[in-house]
C-alpha atoms as a PDB file:
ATOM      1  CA  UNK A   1      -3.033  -8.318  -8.133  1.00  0.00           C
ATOM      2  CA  UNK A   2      -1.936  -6.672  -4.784  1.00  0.00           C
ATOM      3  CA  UNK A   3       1.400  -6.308  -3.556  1.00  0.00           C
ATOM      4  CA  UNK A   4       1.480  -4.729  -0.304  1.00  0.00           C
ATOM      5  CA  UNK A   5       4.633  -3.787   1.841  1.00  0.00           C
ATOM      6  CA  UNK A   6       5.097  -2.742   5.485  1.00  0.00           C
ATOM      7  CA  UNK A   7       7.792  -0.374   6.513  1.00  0.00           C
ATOM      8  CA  UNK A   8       8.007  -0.126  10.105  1.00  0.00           C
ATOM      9  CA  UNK A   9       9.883   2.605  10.682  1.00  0.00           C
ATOM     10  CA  UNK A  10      12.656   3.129  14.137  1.00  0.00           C
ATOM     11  CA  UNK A  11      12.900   6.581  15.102  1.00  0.00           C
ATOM     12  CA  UNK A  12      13.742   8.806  17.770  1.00  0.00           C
ATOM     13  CA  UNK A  13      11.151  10.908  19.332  1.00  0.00           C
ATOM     14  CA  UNK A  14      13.247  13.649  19.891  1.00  0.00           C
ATOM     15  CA  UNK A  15      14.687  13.606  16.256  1.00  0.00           C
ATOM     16  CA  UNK A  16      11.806  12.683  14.240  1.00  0.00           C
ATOM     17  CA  UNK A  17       8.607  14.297  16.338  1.00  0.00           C
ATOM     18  CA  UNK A  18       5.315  13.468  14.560  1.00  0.00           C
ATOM     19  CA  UNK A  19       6.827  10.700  12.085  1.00  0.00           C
ATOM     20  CA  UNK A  20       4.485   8.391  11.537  1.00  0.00           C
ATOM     21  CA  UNK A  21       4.658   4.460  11.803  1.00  0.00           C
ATOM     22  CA  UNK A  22       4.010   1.950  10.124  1.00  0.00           C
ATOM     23  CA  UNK A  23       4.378   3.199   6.022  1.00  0.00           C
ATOM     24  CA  UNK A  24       2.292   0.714   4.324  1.00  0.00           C
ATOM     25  CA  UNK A  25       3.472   0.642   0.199  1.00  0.00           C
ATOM     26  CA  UNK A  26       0.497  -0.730  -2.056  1.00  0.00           C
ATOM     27  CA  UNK A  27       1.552  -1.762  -5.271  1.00  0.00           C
ATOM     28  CA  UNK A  28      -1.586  -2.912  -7.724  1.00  0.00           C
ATOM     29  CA  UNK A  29      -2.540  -2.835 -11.250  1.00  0.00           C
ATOM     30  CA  UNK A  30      -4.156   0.795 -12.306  1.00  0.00           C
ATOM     31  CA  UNK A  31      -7.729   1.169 -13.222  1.00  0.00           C
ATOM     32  CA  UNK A  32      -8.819   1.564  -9.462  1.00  0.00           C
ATOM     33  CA  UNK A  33     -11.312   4.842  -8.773  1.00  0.00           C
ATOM     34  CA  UNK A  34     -10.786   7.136  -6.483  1.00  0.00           C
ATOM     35  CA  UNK A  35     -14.070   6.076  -4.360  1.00  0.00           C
ATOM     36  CA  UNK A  36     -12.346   2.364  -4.316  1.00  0.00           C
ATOM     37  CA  UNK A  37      -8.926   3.906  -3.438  1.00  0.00           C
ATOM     38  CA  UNK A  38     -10.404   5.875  -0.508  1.00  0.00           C
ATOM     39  CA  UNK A  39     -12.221   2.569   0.735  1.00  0.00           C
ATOM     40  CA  UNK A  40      -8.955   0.319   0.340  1.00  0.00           C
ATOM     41  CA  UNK A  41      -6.874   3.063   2.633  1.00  0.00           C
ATOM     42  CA  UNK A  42      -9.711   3.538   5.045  1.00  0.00           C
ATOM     43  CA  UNK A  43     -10.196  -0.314   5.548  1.00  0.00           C
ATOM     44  CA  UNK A  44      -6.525  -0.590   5.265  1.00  0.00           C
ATOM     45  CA  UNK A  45      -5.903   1.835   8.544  1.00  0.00           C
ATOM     46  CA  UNK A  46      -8.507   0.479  10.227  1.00  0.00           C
ATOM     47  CA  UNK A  47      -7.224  -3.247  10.196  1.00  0.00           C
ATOM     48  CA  UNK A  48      -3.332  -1.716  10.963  1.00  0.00           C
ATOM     49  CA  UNK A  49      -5.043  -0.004  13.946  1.00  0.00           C
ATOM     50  CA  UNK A  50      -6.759  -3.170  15.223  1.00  0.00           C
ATOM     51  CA  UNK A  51      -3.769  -5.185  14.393  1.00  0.00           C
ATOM     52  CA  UNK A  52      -0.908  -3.324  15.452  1.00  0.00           C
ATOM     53  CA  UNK A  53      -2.554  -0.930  17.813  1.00  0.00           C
ATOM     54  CA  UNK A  54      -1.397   2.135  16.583  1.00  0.00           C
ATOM     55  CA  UNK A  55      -2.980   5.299  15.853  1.00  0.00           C
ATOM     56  CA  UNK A  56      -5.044   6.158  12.800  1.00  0.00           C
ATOM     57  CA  UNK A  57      -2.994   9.503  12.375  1.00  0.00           C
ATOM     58  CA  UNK A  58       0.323   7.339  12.465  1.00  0.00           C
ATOM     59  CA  UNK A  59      -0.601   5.148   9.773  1.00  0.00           C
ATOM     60  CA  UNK A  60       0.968   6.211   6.586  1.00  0.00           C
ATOM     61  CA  UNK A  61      -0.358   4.395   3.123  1.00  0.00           C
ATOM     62  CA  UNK A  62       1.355   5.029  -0.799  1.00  0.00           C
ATOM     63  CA  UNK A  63      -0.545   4.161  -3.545  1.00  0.00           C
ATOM     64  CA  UNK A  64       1.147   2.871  -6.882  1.00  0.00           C
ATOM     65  CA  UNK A  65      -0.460   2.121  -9.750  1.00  0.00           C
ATOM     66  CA  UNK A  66       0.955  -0.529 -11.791  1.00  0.00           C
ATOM     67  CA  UNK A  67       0.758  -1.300 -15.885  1.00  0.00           C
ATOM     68  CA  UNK A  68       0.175  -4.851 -16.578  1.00  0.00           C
ATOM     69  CA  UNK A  69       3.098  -3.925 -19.231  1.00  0.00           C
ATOM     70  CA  UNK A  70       5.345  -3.501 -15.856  1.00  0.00           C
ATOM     71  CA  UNK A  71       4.141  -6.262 -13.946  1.00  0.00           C
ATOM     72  CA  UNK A  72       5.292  -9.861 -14.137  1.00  0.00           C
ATOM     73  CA  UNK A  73       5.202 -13.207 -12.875  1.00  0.00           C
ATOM     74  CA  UNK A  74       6.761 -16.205 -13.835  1.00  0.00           C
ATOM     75  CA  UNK A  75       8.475 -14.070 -16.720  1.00  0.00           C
ATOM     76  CA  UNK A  76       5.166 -13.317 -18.285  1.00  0.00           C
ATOM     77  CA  UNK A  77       3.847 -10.070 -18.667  1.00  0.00           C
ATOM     78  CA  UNK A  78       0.711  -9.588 -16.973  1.00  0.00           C
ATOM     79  CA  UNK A  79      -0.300  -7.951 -20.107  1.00  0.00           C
ATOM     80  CA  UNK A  80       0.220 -10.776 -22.411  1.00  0.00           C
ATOM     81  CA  UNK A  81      -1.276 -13.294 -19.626  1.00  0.00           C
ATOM     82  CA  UNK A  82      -5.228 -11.575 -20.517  1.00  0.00           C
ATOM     83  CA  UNK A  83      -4.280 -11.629 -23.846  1.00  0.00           C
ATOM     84  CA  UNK A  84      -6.928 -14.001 -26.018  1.00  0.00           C
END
């Protein structure tokens, strides 16, 4: 499971130079490799570029791995859900 939030952020140019927009959050369960990580962002940028027409240097993506121990839905554990 994927959770994935967009932060557009408002800032000044004059205040902020270089800040970089959108921040795109990524929330998933852990277990991903690095080599899948690095194609997720990649493909990631490249569809917010195409999308939203901004620049691949102003596209800002976080990473969190999730434990199916902290994850739920429908107040079930994700971890007791591939239980058995």
């Amino acid at each position: 499971m994927i959770l994935v939030c967009f932060i557009l952020q408002q800032t000044s140019n004059h205040l902020f130079k270089g800040s970089h927009m959108p921040t795109i959050q990524v929330q998933m369960f852990e277990g991903r490799t690095p080599e899948q990580k690095r194609a997720f962002v990649k493909a990631l940028t490249e569809a917010t570029c195409q999308t939203l027409g901004a620049a691949p240097e102003s596209v800002s993506i976080i990473l969190q791995d999730v434990s199916r121990d902290n994850w739920a839905t429908a107040g079930v554990l994700w971890s007791e859900k591939t239980k058995g």
